[in-house]
N, C-alpha and C. Protein backbone atom coordinates (compact mmCIF):
# COMPACT_ATOMS: atom_id res chain seq x y z
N UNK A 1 -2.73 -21.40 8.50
CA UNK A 1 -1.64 -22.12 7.88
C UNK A 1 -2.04 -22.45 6.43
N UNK A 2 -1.12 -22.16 5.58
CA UNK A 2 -1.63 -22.90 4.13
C UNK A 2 -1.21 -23.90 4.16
N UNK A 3 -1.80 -24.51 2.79
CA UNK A 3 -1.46 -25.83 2.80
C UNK A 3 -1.75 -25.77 1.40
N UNK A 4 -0.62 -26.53 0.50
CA UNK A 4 0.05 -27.16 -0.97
C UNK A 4 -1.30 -27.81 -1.72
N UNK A 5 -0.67 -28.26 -3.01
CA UNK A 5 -1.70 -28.58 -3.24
C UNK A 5 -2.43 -30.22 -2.90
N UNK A 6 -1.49 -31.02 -2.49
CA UNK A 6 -1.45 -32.05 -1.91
C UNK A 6 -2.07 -32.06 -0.59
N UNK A 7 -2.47 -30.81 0.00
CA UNK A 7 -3.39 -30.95 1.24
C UNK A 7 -1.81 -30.81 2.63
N UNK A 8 -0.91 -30.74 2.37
CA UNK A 8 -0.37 -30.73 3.63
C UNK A 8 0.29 -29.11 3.58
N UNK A 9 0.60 -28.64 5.02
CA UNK A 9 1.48 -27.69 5.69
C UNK A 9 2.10 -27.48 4.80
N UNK A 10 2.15 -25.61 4.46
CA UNK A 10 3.38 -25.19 3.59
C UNK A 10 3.69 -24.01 4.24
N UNK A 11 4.99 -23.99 5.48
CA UNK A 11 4.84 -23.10 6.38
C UNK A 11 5.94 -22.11 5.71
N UNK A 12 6.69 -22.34 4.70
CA UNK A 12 7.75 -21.41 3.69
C UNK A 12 6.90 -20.33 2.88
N UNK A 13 5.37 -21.22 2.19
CA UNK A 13 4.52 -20.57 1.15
C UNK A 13 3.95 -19.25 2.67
N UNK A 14 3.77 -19.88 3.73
CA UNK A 14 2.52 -19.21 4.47
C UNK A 14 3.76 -17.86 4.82
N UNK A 15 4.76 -17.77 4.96
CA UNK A 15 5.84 -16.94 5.48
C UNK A 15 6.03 -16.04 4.61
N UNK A 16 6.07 -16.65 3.04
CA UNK A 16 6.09 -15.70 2.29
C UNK A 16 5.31 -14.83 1.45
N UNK A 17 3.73 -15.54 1.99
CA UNK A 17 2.87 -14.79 1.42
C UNK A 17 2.23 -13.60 2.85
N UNK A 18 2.61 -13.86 4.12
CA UNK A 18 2.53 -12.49 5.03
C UNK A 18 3.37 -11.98 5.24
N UNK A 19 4.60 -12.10 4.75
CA UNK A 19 5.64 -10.85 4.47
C UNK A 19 5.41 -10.15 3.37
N UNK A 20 4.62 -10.48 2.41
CA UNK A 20 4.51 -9.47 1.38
C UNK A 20 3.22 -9.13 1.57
N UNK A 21 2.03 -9.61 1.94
CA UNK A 21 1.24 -8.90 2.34
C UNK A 21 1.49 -8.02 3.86
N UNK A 22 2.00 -7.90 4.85
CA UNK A 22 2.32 -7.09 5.43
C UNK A 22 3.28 -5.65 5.00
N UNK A 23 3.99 -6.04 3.77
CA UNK A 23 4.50 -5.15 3.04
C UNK A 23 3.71 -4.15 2.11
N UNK A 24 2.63 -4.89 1.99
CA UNK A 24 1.75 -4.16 0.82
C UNK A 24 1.37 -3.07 1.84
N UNK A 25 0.38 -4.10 3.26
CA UNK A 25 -0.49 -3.00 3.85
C UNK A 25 0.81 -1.66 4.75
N UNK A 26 1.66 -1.91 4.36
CA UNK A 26 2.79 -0.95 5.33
C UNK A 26 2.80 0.64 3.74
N UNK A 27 2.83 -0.07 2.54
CA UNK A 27 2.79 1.07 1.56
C UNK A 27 1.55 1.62 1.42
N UNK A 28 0.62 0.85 1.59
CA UNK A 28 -0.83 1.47 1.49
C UNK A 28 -0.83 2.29 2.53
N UNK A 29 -0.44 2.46 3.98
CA UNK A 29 -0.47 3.44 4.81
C UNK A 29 0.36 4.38 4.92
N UNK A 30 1.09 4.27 4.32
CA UNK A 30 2.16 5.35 3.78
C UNK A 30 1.72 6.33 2.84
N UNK A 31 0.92 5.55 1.60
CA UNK A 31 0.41 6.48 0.54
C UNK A 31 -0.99 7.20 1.24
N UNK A 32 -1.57 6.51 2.01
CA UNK A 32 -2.68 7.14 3.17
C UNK A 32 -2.05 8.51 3.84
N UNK A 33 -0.93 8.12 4.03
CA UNK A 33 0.00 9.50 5.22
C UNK A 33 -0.03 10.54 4.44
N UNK A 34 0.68 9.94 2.85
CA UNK A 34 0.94 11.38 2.09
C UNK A 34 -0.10 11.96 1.23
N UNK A 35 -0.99 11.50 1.23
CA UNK A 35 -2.56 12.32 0.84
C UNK A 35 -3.09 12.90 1.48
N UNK A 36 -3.17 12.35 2.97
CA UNK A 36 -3.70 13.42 3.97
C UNK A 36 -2.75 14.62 4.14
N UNK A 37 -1.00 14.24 4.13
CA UNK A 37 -0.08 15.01 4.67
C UNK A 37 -0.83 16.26 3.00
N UNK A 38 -0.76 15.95 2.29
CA UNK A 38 -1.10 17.11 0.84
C UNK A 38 -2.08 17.53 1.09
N UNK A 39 -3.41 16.87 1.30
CA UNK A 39 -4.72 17.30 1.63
C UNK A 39 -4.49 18.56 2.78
N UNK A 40 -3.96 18.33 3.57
CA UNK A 40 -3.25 19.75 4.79
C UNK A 40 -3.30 20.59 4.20
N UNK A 41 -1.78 20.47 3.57
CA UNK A 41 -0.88 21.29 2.72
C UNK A 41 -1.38 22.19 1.73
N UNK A 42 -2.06 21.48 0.64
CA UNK A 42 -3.32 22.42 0.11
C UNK A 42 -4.14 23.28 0.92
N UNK A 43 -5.01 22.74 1.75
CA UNK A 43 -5.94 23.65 2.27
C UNK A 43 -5.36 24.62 3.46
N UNK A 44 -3.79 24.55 4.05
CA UNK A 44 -3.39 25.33 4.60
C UNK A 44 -3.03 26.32 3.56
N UNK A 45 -2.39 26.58 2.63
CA UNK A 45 -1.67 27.27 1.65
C UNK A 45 -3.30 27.96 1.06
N UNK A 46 -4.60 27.27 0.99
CA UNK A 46 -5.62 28.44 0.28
C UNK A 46 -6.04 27.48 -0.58
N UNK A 47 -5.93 26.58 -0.95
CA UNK A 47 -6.16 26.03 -2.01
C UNK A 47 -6.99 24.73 -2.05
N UNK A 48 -7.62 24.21 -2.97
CA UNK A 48 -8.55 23.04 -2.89
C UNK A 48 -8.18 21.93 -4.26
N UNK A 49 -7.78 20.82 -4.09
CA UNK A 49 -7.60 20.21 -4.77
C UNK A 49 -9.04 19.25 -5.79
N UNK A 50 -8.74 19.69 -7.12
CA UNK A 50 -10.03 19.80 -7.83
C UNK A 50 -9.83 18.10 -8.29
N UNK A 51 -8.84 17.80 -9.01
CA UNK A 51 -8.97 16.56 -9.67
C UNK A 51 -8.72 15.71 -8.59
N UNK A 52 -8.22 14.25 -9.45
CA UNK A 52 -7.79 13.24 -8.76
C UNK A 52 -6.31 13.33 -8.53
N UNK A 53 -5.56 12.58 -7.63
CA UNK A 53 -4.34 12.71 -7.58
C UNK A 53 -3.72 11.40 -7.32
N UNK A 54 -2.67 11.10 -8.46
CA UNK A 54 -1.69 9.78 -8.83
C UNK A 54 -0.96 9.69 -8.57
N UNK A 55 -0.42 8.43 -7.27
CA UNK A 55 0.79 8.48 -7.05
C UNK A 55 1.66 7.17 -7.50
N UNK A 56 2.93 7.24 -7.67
CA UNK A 56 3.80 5.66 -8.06
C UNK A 56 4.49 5.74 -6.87
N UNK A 57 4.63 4.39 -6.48
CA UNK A 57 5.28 3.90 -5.54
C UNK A 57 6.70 3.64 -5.49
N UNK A 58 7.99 4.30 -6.01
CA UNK A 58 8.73 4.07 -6.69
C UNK A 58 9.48 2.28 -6.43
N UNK A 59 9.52 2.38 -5.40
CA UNK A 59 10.14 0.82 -5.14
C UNK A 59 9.71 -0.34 -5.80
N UNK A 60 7.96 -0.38 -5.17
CA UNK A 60 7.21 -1.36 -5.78
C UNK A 60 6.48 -1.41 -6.89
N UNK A 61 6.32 0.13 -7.65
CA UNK A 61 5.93 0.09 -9.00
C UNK A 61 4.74 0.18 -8.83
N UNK A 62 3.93 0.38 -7.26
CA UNK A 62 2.40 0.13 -7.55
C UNK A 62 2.32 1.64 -7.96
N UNK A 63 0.87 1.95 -8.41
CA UNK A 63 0.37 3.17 -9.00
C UNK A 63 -1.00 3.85 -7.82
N UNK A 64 -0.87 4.28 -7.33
CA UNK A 64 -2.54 4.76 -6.38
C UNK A 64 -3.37 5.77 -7.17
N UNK A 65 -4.56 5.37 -7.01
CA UNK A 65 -5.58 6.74 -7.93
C UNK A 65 -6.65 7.13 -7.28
């Protein structure tokens, strides 16, 4: 439970800070899916991916590297 800065229960703050962290870790496994799903895809097709590869998250604006 969090709690304010006054020391008491802030069960609105605690609600809305594990809905967006449950949101984060739901895109992080998503961008997990589609690296492996490419990582396949490459090495089925012949090919080996040399650099790094960048993705944007379009919704949330995050960036992965």
């Amino acid at each position: 439970m969090y709690k304010n800065n006054e020391g008491y229960a802030d069960p609105t703050a605690c609600t809305a800070i594990d809905t967006a962290a449950k949101k984060e870790q739901e895109i992080e496994k998503l961008n997990h899916k589609v690296i492996q799903s490419f990582r396949l895809l490459v090495d089925l097709a012949g090919f080996e991916i040399v650099g790094r590869i960048t993705l944007k998250h379009r919704k949330s604006g995050k960036i992965f590297r």
